[in-house]
Protein backbone atom coordinates (compact mmCIF):
# COMPACT_ATOMS: atom_id res chain seq x y z
CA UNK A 1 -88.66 28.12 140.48
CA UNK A 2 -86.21 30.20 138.49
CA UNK A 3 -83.94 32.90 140.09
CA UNK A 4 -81.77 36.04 139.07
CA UNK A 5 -79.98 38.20 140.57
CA UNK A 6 -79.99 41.91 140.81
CA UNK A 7 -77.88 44.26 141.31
CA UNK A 8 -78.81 47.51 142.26
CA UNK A 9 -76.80 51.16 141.51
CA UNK A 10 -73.17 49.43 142.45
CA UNK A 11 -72.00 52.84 141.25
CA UNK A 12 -68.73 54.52 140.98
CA UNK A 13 -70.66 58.04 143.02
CA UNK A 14 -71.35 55.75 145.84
CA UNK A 15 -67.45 55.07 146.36
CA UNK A 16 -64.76 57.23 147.77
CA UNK A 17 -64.05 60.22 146.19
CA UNK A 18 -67.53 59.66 144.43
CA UNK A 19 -70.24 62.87 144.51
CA UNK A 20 -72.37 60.85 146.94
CA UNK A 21 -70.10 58.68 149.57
CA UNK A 22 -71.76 56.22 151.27
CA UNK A 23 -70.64 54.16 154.57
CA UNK A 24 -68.37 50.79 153.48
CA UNK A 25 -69.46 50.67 149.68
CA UNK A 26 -66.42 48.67 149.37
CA UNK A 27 -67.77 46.08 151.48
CA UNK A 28 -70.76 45.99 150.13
CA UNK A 29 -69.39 45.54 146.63
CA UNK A 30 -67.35 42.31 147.17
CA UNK A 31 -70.07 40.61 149.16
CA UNK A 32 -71.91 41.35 145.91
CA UNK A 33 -69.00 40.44 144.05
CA UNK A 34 -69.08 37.05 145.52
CA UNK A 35 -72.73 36.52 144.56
CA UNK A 36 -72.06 37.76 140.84
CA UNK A 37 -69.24 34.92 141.13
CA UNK A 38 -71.84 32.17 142.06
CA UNK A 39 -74.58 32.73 140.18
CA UNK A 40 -72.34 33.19 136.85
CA UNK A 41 -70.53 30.09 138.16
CA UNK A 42 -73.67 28.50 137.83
CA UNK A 43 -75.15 29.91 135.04
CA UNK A 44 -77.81 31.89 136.68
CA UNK A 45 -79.32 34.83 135.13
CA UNK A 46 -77.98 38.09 136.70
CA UNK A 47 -79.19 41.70 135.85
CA UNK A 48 -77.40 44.96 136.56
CA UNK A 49 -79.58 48.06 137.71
CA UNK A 50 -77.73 51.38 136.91
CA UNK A 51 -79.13 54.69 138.04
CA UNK A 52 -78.74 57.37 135.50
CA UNK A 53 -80.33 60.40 137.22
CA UNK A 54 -81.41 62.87 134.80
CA UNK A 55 -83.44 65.05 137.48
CA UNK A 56 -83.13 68.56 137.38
CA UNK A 57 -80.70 69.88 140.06
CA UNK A 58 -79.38 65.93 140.58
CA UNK A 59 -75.51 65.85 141.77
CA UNK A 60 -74.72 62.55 141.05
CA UNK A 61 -75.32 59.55 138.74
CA UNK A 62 -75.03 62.53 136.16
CA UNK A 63 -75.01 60.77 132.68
CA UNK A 64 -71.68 60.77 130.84
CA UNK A 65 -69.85 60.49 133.73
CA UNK A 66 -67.16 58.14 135.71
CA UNK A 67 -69.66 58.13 138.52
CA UNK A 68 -72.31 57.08 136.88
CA UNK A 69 -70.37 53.49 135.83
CA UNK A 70 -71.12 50.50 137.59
CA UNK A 71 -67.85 49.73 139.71
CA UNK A 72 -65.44 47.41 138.76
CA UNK A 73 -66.09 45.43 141.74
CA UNK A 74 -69.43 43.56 139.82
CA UNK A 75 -68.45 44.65 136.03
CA UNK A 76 -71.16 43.54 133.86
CA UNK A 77 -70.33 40.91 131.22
CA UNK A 78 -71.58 41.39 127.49
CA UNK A 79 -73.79 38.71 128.19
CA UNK A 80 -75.21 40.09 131.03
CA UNK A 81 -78.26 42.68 130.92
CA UNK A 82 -77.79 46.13 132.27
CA UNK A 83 -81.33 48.06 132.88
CA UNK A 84 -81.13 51.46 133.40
CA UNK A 85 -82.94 53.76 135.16
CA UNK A 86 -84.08 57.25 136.10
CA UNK A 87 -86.01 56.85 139.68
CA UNK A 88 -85.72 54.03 142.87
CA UNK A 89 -88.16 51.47 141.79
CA UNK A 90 -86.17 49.31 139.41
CA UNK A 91 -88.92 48.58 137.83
CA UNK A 92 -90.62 52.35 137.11
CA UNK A 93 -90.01 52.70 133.29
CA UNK A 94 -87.74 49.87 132.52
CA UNK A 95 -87.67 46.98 131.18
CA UNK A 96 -87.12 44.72 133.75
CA UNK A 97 -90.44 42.98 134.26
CA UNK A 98 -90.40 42.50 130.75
CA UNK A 99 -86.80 40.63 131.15
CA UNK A 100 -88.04 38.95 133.78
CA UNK A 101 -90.65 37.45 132.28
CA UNK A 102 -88.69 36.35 129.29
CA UNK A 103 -86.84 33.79 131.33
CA UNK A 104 -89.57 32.93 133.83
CA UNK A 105 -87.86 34.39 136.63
CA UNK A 106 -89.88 34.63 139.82
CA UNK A 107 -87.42 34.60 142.53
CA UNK A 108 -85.61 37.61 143.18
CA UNK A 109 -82.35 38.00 144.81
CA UNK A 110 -81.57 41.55 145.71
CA UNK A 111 -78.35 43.63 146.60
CA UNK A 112 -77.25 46.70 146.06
CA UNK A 113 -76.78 50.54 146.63
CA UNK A 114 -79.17 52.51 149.16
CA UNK A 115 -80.65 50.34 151.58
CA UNK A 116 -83.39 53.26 152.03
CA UNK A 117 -83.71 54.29 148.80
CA UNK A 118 -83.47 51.60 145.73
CA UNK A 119 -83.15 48.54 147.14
CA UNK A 120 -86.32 49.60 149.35
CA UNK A 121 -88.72 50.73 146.51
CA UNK A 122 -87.36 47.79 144.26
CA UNK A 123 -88.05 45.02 146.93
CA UNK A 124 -91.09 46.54 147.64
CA UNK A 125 -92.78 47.10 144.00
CA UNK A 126 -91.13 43.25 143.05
CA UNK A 127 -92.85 42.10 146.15
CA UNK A 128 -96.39 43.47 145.18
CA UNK A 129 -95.51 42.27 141.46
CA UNK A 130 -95.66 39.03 142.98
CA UNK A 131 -91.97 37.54 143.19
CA UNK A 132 -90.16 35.73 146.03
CA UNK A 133 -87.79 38.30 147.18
CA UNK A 134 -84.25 37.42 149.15
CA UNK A 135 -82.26 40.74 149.95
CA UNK A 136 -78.34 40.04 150.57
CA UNK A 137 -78.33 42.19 153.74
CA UNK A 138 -74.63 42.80 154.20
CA UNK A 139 -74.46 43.05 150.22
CA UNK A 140 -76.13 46.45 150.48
CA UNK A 141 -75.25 49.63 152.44
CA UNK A 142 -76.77 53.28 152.51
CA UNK A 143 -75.69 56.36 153.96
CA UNK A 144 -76.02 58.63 157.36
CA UNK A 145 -79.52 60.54 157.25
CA UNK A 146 -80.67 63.50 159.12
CA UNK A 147 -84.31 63.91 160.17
CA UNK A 148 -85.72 66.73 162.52
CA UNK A 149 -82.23 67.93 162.63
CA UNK A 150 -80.98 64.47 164.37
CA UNK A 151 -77.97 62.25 162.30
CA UNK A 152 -79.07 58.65 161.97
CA UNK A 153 -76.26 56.70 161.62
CA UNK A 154 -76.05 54.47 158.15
CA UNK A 155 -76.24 51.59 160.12
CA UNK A 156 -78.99 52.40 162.08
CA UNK A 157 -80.86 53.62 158.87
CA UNK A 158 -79.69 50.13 156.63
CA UNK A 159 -80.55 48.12 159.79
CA UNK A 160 -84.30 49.62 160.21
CA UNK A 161 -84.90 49.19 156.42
CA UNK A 162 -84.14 45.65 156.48
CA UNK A 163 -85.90 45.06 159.41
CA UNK A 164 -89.40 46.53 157.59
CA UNK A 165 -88.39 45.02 154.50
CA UNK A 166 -88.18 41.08 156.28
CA UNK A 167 -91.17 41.84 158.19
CA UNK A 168 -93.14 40.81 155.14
CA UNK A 169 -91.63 41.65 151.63
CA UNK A 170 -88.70 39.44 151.47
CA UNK A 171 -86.66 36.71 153.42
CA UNK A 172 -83.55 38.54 154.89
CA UNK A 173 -80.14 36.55 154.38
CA UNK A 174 -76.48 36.67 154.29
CA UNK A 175 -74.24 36.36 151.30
CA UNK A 176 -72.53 33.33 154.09
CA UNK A 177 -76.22 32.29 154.31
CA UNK A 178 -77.32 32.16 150.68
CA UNK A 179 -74.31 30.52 149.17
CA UNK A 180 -74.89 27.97 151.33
């Protein structure tokens, strides 16, 4: 079975001093970094997801912007394929099924920026697309929510999105666990 790796919105916005700060991006970034290493190591395929949000009213992911880079913490290579997009399903009006498909691929390995948001919708549509998805866990962060006036913490909102997500859309690991 072949594999890639993706890389969800590891964007400068989600860092500090960013327009949209979330909780230990930094983290995040070099357990993704450490992935990135492996699978170039090994010559795995590896795409890059970058969020370019061109909704009216948006704050951030603004195109033309520093915030809108991916961070230097899992810099593309030429080689490597960046798809961009416009809304949370990495797959809604790219072409990244169409890459995909080029190569094979039908394994997934997923980590990224927001647990609730991206790498939800993305696991979830690659899931009913039909590929084996793995989500890095503690390669992936998100941010502190507020619903019916109550703060969820981000940890409490990354932890109950993984949980739903390994209940039946992917295999939940650690970057420990999957370099392994």
């Amino acid at each position: 079975m072949s594999k890639a790796l993706i890389i969800i919105d590891i964007q400068n916005d989600y860092f500090e001093g960013g327009n949209c700060e979330l909780v230990n991006p930094m983290e995040a970034s070099l357990k993704a970094k450490k992935v990135l290493e492996y699978f170039r190591k090994n010559n795995m395929p590896v795409f890059h997801v970058q969020h370019i949000n061109i909704r009216k009213g948006a704050t951030f992911f603004l195109p033309n912007t520093k915030g809108v880079e991916i961070h230097e913490n899992v810099k593309p290579l030429k080689s490597e394929i960046i798809i961009e997009k416009n809304f949370p399903n990495s797959f809604l009006e790219t072409s990244l099924e169409n890459e995909l498909e080029k190569l094979n691929i039908k394994e997934l390995v997923i980590c990224g920026m927001m647990s609730h948001m991206c790498i939800d919708s993305t696991t979830r549509a690659a899931f009913d697309k039909g590929y084996d998805c793995t989500v890095l866990h503690d390669a992936c962060t998100t941010k502190d929510l507020v619903f019916q006036d109550k703060k969820v913490n981000a940890s409490e909102v990354h932890n109950s999105f993984m949980a739903a997500l390994g209940s039946v859309f992917a295999k939940m690991v650690s970057v420990e666990e999957a370099l392994k």
